[in-house]
N, C-alpha and C. Protein backbone atom coordinates (compact mmCIF):
# COMPACT_ATOMS: atom_id res chain seq x y z
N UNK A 1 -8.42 23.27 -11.26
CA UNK A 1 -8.44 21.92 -10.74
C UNK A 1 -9.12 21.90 -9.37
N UNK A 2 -9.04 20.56 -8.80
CA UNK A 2 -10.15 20.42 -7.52
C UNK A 2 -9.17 20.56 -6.37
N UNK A 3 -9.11 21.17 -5.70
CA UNK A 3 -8.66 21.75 -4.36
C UNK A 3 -9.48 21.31 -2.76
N UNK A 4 -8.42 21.06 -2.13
CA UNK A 4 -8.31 21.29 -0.70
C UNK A 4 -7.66 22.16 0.15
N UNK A 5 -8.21 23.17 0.96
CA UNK A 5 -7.62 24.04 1.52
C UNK A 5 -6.24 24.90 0.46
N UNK A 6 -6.77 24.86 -0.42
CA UNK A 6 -6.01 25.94 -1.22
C UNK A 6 -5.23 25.05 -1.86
N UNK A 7 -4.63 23.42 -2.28
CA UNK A 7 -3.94 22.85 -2.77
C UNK A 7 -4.72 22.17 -3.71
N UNK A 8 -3.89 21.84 -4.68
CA UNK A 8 -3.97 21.08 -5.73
C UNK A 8 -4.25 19.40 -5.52
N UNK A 9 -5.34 18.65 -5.65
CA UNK A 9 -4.81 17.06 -4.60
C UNK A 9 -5.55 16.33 -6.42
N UNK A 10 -5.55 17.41 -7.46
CA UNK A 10 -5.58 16.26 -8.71
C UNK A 10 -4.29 16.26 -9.18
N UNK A 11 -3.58 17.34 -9.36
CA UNK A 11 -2.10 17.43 -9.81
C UNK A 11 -1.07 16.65 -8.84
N UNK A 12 -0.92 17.17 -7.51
CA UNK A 12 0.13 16.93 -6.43
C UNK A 12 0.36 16.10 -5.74
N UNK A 13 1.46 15.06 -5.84
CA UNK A 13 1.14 13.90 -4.89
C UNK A 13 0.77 14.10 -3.73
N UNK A 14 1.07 13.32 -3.19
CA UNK A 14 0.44 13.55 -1.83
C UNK A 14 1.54 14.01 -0.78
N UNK A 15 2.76 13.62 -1.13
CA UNK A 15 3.66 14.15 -0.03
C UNK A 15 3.81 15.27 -0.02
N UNK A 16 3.47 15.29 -1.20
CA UNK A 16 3.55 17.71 -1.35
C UNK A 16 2.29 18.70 -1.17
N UNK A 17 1.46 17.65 -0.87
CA UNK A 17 -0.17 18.51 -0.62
C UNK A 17 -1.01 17.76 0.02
N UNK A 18 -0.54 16.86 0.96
CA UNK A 18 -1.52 15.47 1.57
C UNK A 18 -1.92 16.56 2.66
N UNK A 19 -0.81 17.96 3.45
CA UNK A 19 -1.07 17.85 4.48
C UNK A 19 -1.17 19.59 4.68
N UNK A 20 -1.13 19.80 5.60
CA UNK A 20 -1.20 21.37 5.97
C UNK A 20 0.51 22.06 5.63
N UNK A 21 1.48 20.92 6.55
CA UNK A 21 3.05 21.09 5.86
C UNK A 21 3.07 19.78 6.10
N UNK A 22 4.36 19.69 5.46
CA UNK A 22 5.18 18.50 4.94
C UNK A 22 5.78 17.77 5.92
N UNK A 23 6.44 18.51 7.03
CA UNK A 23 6.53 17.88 8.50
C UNK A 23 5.39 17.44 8.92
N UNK A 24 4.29 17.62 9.04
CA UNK A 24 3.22 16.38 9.64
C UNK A 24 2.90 15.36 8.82
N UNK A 25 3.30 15.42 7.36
CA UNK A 25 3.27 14.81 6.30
C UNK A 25 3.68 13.31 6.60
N UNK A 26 4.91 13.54 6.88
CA UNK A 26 6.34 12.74 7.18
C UNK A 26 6.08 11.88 8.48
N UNK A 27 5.33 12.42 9.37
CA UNK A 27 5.32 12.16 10.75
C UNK A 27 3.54 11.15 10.55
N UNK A 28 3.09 11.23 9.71
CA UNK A 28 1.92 10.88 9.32
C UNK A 28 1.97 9.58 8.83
N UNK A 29 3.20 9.62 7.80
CA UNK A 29 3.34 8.46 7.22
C UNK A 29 4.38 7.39 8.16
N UNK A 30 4.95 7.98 8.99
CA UNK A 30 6.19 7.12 10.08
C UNK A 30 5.13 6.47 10.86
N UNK A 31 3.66 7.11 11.53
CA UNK A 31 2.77 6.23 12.24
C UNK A 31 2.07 5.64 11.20
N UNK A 32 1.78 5.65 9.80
CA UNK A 32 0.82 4.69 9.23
C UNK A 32 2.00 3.44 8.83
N UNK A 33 2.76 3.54 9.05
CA UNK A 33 4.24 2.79 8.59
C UNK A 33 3.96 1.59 10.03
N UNK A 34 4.51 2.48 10.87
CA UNK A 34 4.42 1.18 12.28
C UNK A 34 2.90 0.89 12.55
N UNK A 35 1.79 1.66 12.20
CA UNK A 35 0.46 0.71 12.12
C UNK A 35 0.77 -0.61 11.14
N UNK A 36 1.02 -0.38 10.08
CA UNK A 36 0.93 -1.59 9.06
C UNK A 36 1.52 -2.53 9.78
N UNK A 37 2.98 -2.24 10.00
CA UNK A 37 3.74 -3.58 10.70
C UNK A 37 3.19 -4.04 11.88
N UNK A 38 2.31 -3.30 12.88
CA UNK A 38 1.61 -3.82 13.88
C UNK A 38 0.24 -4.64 13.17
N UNK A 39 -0.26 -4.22 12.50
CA UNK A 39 -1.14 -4.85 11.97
C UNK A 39 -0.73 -6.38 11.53
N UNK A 40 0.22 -6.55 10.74
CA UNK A 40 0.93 -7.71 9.94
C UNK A 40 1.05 -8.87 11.41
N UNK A 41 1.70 -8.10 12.65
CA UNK A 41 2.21 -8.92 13.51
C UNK A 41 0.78 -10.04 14.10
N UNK A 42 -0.43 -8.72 14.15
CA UNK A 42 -2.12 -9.70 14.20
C UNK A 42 -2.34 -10.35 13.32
N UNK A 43 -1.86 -10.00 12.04
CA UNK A 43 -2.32 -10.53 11.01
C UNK A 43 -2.01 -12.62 10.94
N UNK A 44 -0.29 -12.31 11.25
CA UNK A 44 0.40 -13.64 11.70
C UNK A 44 0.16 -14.62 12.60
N UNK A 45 -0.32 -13.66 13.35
CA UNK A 45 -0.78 -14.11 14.81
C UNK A 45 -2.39 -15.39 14.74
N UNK A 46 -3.18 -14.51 14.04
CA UNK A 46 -4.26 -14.78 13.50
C UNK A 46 -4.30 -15.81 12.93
N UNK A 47 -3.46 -15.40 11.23
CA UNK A 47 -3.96 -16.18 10.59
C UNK A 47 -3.03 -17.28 10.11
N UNK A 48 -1.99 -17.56 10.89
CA UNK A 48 -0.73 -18.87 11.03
C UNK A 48 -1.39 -20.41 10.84
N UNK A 49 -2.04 -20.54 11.68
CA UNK A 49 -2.79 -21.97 11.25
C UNK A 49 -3.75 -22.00 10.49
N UNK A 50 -4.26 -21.25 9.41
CA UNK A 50 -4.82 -20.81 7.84
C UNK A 50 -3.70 -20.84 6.92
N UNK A 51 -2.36 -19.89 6.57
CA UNK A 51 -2.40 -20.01 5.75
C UNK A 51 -0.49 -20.91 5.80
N UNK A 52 -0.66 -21.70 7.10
CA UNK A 52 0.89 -22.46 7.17
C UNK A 52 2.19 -21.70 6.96
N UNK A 53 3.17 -22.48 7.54
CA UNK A 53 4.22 -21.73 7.67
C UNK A 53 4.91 -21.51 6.69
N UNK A 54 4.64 -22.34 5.94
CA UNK A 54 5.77 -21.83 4.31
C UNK A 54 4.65 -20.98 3.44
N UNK A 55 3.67 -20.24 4.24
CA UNK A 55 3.52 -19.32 3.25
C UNK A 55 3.07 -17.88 4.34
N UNK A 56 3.01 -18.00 5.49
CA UNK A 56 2.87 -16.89 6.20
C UNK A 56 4.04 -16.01 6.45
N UNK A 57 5.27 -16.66 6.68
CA UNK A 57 6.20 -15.75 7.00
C UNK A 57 6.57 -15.18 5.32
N UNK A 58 6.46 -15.54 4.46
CA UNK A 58 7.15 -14.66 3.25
C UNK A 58 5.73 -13.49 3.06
N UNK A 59 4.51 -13.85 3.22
CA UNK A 59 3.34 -13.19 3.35
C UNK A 59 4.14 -12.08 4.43
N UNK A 60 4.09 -11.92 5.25
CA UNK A 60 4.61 -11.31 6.53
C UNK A 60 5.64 -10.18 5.93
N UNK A 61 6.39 -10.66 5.83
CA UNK A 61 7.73 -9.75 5.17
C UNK A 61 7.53 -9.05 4.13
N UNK A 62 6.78 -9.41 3.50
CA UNK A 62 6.27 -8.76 2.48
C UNK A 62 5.33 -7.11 3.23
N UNK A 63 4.41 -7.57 3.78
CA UNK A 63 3.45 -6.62 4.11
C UNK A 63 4.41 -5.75 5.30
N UNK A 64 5.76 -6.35 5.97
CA UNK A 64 6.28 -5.65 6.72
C UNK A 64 6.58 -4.47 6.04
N UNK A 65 7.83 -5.09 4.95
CA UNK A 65 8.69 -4.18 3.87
C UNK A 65 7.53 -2.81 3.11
N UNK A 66 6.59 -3.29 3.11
CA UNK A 66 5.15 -2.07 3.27
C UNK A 66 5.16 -0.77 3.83
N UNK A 67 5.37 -1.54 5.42
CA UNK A 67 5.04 -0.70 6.20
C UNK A 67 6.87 0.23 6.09
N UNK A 68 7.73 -0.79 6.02
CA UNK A 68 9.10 0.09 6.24
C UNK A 68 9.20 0.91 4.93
N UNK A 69 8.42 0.86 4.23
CA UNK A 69 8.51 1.77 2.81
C UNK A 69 8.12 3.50 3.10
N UNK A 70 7.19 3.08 3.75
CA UNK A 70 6.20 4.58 3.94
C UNK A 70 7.19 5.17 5.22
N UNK A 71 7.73 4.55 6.64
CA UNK A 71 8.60 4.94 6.69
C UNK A 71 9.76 6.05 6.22
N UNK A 72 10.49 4.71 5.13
CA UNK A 72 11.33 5.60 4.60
C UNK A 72 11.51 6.44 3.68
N UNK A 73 10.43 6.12 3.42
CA UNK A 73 9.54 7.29 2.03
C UNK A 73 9.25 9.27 3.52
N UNK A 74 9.00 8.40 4.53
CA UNK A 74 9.12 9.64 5.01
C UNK A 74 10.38 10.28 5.91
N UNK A 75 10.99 9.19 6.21
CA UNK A 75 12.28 9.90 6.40
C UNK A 75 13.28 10.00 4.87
N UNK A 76 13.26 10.03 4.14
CA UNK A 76 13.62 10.48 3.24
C UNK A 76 12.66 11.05 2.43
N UNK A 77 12.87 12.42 2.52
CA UNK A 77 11.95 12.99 1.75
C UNK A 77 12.07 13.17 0.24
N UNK A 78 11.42 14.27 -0.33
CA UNK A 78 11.47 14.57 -2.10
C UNK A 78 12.50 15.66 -1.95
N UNK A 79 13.36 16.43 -0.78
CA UNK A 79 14.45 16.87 -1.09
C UNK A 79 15.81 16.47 -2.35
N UNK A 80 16.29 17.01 -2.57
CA UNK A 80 17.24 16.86 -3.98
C UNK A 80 17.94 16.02 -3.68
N UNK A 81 18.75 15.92 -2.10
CA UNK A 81 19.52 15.28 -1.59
C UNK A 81 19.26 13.72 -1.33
N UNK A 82 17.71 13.49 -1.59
CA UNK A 82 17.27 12.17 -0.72
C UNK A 82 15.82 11.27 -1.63
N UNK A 83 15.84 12.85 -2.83
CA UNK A 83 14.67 11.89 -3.20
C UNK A 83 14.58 10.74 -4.29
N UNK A 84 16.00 10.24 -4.56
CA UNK A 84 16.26 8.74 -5.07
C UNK A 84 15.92 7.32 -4.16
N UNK A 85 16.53 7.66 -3.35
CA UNK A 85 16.14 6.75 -1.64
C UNK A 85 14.88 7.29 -1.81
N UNK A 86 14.05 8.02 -1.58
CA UNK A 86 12.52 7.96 -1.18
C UNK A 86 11.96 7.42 -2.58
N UNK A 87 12.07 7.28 -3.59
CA UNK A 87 11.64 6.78 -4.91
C UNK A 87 11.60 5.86 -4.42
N UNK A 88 12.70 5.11 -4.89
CA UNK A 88 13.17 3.74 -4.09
C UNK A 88 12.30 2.85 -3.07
N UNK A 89 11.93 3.75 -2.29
CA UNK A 89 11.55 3.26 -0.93
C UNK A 89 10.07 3.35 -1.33
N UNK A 90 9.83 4.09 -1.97
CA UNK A 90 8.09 4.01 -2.63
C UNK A 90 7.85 3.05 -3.27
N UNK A 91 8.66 2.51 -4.48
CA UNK A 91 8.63 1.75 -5.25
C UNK A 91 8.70 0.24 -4.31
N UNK A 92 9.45 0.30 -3.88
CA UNK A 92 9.69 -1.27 -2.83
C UNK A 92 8.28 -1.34 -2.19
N UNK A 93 7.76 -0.19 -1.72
CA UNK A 93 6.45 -0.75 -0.84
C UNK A 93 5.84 -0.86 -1.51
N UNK A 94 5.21 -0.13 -2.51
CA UNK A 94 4.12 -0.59 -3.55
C UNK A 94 4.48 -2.56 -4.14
N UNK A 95 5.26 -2.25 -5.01
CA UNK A 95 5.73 -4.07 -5.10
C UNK A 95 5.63 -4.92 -4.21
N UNK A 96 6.23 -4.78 -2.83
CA UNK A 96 6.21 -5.74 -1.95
C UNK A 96 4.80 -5.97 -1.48
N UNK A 97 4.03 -4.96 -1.84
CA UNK A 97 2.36 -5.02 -1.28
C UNK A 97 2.13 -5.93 -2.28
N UNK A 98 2.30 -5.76 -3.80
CA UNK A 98 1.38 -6.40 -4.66
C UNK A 98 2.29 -7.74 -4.76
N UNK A 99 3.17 -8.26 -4.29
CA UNK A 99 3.86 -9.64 -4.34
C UNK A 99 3.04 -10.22 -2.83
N UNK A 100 2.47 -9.12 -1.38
CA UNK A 100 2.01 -10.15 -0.70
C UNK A 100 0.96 -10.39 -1.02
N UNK A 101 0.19 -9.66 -1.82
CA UNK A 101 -1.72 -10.03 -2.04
C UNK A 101 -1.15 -11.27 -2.76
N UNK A 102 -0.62 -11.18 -3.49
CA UNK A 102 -0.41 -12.52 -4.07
C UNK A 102 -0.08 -13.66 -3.48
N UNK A 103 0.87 -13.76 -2.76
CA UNK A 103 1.34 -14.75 -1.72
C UNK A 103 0.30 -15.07 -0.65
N UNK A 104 -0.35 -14.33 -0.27
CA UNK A 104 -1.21 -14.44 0.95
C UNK A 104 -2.57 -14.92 0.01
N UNK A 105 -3.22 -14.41 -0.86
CA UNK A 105 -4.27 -15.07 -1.85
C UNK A 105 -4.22 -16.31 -2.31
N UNK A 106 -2.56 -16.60 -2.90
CA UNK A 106 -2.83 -18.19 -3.15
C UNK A 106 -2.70 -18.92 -1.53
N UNK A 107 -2.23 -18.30 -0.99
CA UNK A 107 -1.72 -19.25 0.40
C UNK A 107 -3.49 -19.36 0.50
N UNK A 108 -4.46 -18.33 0.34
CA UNK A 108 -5.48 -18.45 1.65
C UNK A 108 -6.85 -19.16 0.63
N UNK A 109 -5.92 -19.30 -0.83
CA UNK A 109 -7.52 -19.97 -1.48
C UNK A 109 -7.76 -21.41 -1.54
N UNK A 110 -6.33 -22.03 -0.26
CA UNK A 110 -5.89 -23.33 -0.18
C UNK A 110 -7.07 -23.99 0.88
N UNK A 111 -7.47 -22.97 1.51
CA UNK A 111 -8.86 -23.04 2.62
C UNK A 111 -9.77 -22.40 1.92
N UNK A 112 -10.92 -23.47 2.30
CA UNK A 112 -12.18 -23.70 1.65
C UNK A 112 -12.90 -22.15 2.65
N UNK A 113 -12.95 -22.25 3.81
CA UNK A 113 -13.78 -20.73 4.54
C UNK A 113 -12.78 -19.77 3.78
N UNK A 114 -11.69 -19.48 3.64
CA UNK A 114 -10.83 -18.32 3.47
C UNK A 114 -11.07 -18.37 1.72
N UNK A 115 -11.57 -19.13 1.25
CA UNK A 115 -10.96 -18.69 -0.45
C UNK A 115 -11.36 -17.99 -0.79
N UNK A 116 -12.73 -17.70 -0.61
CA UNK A 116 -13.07 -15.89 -1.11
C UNK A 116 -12.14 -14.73 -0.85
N UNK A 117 -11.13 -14.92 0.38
CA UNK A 117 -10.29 -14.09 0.30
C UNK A 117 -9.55 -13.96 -0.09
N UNK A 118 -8.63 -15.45 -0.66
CA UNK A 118 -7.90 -15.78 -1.59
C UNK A 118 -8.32 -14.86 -2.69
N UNK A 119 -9.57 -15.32 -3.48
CA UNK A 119 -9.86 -14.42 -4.33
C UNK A 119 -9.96 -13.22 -4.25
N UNK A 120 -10.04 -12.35 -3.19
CA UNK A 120 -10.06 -10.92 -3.10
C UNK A 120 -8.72 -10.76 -3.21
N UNK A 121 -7.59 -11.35 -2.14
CA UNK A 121 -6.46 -10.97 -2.55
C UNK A 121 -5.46 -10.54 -4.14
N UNK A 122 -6.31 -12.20 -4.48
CA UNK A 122 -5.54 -11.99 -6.07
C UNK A 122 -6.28 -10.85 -7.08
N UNK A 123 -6.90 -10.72 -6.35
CA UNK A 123 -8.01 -9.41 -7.44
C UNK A 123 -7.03 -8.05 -6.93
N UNK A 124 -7.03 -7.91 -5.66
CA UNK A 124 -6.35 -6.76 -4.92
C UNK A 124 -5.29 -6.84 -5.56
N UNK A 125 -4.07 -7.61 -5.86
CA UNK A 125 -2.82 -8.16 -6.46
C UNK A 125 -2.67 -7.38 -7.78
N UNK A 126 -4.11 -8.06 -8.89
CA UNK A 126 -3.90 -7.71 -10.27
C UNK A 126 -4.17 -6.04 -10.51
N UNK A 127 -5.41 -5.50 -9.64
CA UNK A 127 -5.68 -4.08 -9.71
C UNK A 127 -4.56 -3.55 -8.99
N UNK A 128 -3.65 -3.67 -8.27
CA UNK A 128 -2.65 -2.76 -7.48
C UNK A 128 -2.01 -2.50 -8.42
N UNK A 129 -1.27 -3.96 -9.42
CA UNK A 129 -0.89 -3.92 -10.53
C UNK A 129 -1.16 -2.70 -11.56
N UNK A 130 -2.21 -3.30 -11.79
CA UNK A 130 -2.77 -2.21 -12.98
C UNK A 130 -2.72 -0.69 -12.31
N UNK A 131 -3.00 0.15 -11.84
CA UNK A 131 -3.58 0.90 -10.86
C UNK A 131 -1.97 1.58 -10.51
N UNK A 132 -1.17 0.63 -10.52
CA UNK A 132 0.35 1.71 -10.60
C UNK A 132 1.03 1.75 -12.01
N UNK A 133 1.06 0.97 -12.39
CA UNK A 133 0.87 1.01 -14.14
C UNK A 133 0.37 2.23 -14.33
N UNK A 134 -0.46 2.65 -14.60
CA UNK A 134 -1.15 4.14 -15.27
C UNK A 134 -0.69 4.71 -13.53
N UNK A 135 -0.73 4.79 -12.58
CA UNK A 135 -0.05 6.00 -12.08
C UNK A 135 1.55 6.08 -13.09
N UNK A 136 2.73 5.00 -12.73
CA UNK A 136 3.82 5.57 -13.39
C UNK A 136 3.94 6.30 -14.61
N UNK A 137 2.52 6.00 -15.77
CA UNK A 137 2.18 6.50 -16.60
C UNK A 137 1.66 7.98 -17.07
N UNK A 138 0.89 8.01 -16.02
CA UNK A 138 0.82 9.61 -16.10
C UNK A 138 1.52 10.32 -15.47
N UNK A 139 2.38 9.96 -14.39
CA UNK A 139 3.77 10.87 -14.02
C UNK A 139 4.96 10.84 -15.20
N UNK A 140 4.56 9.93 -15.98
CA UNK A 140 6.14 10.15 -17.14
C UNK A 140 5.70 11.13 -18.33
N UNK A 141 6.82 12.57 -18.36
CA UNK A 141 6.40 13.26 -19.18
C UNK A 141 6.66 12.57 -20.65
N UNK A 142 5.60 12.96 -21.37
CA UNK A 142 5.70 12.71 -22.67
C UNK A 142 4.72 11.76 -22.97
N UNK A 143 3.57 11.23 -22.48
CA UNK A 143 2.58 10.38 -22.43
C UNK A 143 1.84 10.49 -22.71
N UNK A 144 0.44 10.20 -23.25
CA UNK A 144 -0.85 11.05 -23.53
C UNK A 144 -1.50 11.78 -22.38
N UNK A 145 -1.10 11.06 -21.55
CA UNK A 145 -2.37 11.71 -19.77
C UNK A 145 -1.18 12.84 -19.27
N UNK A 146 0.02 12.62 -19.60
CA UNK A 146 0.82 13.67 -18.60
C UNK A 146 0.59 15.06 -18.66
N UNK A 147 0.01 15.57 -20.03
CA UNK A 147 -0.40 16.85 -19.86
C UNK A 147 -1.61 17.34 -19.27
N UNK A 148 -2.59 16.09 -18.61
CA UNK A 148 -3.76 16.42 -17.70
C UNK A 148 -3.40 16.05 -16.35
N UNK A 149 -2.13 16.03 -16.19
CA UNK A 149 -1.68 16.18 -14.43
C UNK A 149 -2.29 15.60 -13.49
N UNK A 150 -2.67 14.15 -13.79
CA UNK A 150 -3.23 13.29 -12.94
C UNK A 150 -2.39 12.34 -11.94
N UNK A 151 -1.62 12.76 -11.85
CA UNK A 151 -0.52 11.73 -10.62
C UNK A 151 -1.27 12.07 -9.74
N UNK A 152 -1.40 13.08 -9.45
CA UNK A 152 -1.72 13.04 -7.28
C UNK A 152 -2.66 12.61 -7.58
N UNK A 153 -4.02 12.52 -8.56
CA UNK A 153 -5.11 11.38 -8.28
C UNK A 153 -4.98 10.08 -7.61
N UNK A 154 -4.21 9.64 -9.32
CA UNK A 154 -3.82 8.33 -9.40
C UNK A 154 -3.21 7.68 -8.02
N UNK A 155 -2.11 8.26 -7.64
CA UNK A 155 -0.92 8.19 -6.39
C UNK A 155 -2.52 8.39 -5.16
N UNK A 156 -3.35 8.64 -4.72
CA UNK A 156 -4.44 8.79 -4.07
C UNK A 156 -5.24 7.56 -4.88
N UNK A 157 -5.50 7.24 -5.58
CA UNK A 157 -6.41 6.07 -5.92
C UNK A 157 -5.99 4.28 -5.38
N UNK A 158 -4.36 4.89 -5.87
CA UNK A 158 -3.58 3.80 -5.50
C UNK A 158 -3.74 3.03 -3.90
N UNK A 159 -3.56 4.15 -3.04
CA UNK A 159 -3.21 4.30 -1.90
C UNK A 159 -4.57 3.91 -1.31
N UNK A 160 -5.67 4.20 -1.57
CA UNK A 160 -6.94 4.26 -1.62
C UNK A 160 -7.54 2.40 -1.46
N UNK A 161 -6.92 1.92 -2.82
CA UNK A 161 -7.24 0.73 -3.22
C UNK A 161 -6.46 -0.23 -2.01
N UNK A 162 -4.80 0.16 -2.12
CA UNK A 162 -4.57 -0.65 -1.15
C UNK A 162 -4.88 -0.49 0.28
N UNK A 163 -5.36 0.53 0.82
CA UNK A 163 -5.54 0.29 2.38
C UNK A 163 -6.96 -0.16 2.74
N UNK A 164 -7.72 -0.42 1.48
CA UNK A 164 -8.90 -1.19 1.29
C UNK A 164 -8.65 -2.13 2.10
N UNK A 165 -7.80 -2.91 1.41
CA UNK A 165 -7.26 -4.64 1.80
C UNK A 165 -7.05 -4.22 3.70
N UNK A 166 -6.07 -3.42 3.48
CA UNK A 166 -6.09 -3.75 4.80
C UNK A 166 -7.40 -3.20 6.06
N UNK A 167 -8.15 -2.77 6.19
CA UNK A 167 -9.29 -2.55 6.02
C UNK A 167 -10.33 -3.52 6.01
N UNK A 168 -10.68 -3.69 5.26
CA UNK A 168 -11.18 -5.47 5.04
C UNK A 168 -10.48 -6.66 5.66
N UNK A 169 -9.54 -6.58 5.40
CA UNK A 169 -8.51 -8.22 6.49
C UNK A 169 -8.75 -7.59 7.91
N UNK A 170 -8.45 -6.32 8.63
CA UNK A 170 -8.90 -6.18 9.81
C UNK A 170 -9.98 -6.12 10.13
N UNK A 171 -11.50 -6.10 9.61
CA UNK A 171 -12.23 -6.31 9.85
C UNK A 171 -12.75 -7.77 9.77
N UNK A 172 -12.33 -8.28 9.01
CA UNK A 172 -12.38 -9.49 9.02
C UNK A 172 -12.18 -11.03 10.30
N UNK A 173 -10.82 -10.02 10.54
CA UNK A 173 -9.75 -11.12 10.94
C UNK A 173 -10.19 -10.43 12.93
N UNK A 174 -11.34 -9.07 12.99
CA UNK A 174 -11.57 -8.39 14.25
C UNK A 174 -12.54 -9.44 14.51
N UNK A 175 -13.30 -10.08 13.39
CA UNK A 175 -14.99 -10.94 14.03
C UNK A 175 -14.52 -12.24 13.99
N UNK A 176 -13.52 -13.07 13.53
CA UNK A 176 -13.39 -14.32 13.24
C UNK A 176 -12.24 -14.29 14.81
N UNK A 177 -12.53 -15.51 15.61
CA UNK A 177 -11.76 -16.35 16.61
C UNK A 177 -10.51 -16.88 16.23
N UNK A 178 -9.74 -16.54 16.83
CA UNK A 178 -8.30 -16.94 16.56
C UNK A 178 -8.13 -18.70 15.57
N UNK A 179 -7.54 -18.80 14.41
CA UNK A 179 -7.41 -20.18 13.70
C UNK A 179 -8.59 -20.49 13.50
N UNK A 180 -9.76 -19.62 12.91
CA UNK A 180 -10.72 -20.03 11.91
C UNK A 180 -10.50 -19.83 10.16
């Protein structure tokens, strides 16, 4: 299989081979955790008089619960003791991401300058969708793909797709003047 520095990164998720060890792993994902939620707080800041108040703050919480996922995905690790809570806590951020593309897409295709993003969002929404779909799929043994050991791809494609979005909204939201 295809390797980095001696690891497996088509088989292995990422918390078990993202990093050199697993403690910077953890400590990696606790700062991409409070980036997101700092990000969200510009994001609000920004884009409040776009996409109104009955749809920014559930937008908001959403992309927070994101950032507190990866968090607690890294303080709780894949230890025996903890790695139900870190499931858990994976699973919540992935969902809560693909419930805000959604929320924030219809909120933003309500504006005529923003609806293309609207539409990116809901596109971002349906592929996050799909895109963890076949990850949970090829991590469940007994599947057709599970015997070609594609999770740590997939779990990397995933991850991939969504920090696109964010990525794109900060670049976006870096050239546009506050309430355009």
């Amino acid at each position: 299989m295809t390797s980095l520095l001696g690891r497996d990164i088509v088989n292995c998720v990422i918390a078990k081979e993202g990093m050199i060890n697993k403690k910077s792993m953890d400590i990696t994902a606790i700062i991409m955790g409070l980036l997101l939620i700092a990000f969200t707080v510009g994001f609000v800041r920004l884009l409040q008089p776009v996409l109104g108040r009955g749809w920014v703050w559930p937008g908001a919480t959403l992309l927070i619960l994101r950032g507190l996922g990866l968090i607690a995905a890294a303080v709780f690790t894949e230890a025996p003791a903890t790695v139900r809570i870190h499931s858990l806590a994976s699973v919540v951020g992935v969902f809560s991401l693909v419930s805000a593309f959604l929320v924030i897409g219809l909120a933003l295709r309500r504006a005529a300058r923003w609806r293309a993003w609207g539409n990116y969002s809901l596109a971002a929404c349906l592929l996050t969708l799909v895109l963890t779909a076949i990850e949970f799929w090829v991590f469940t043994p007994g599947t057709p793909l599970a015997p070609a050991r594609l999770g740590g791809l997939m779990e990397r494609v995933v991850y991939i797709e969504t920090m696109a979005w964010y990525v794109a909204f900060g670049w976006r939201l870096f050239r546009t003047p506050a309430g355009s």
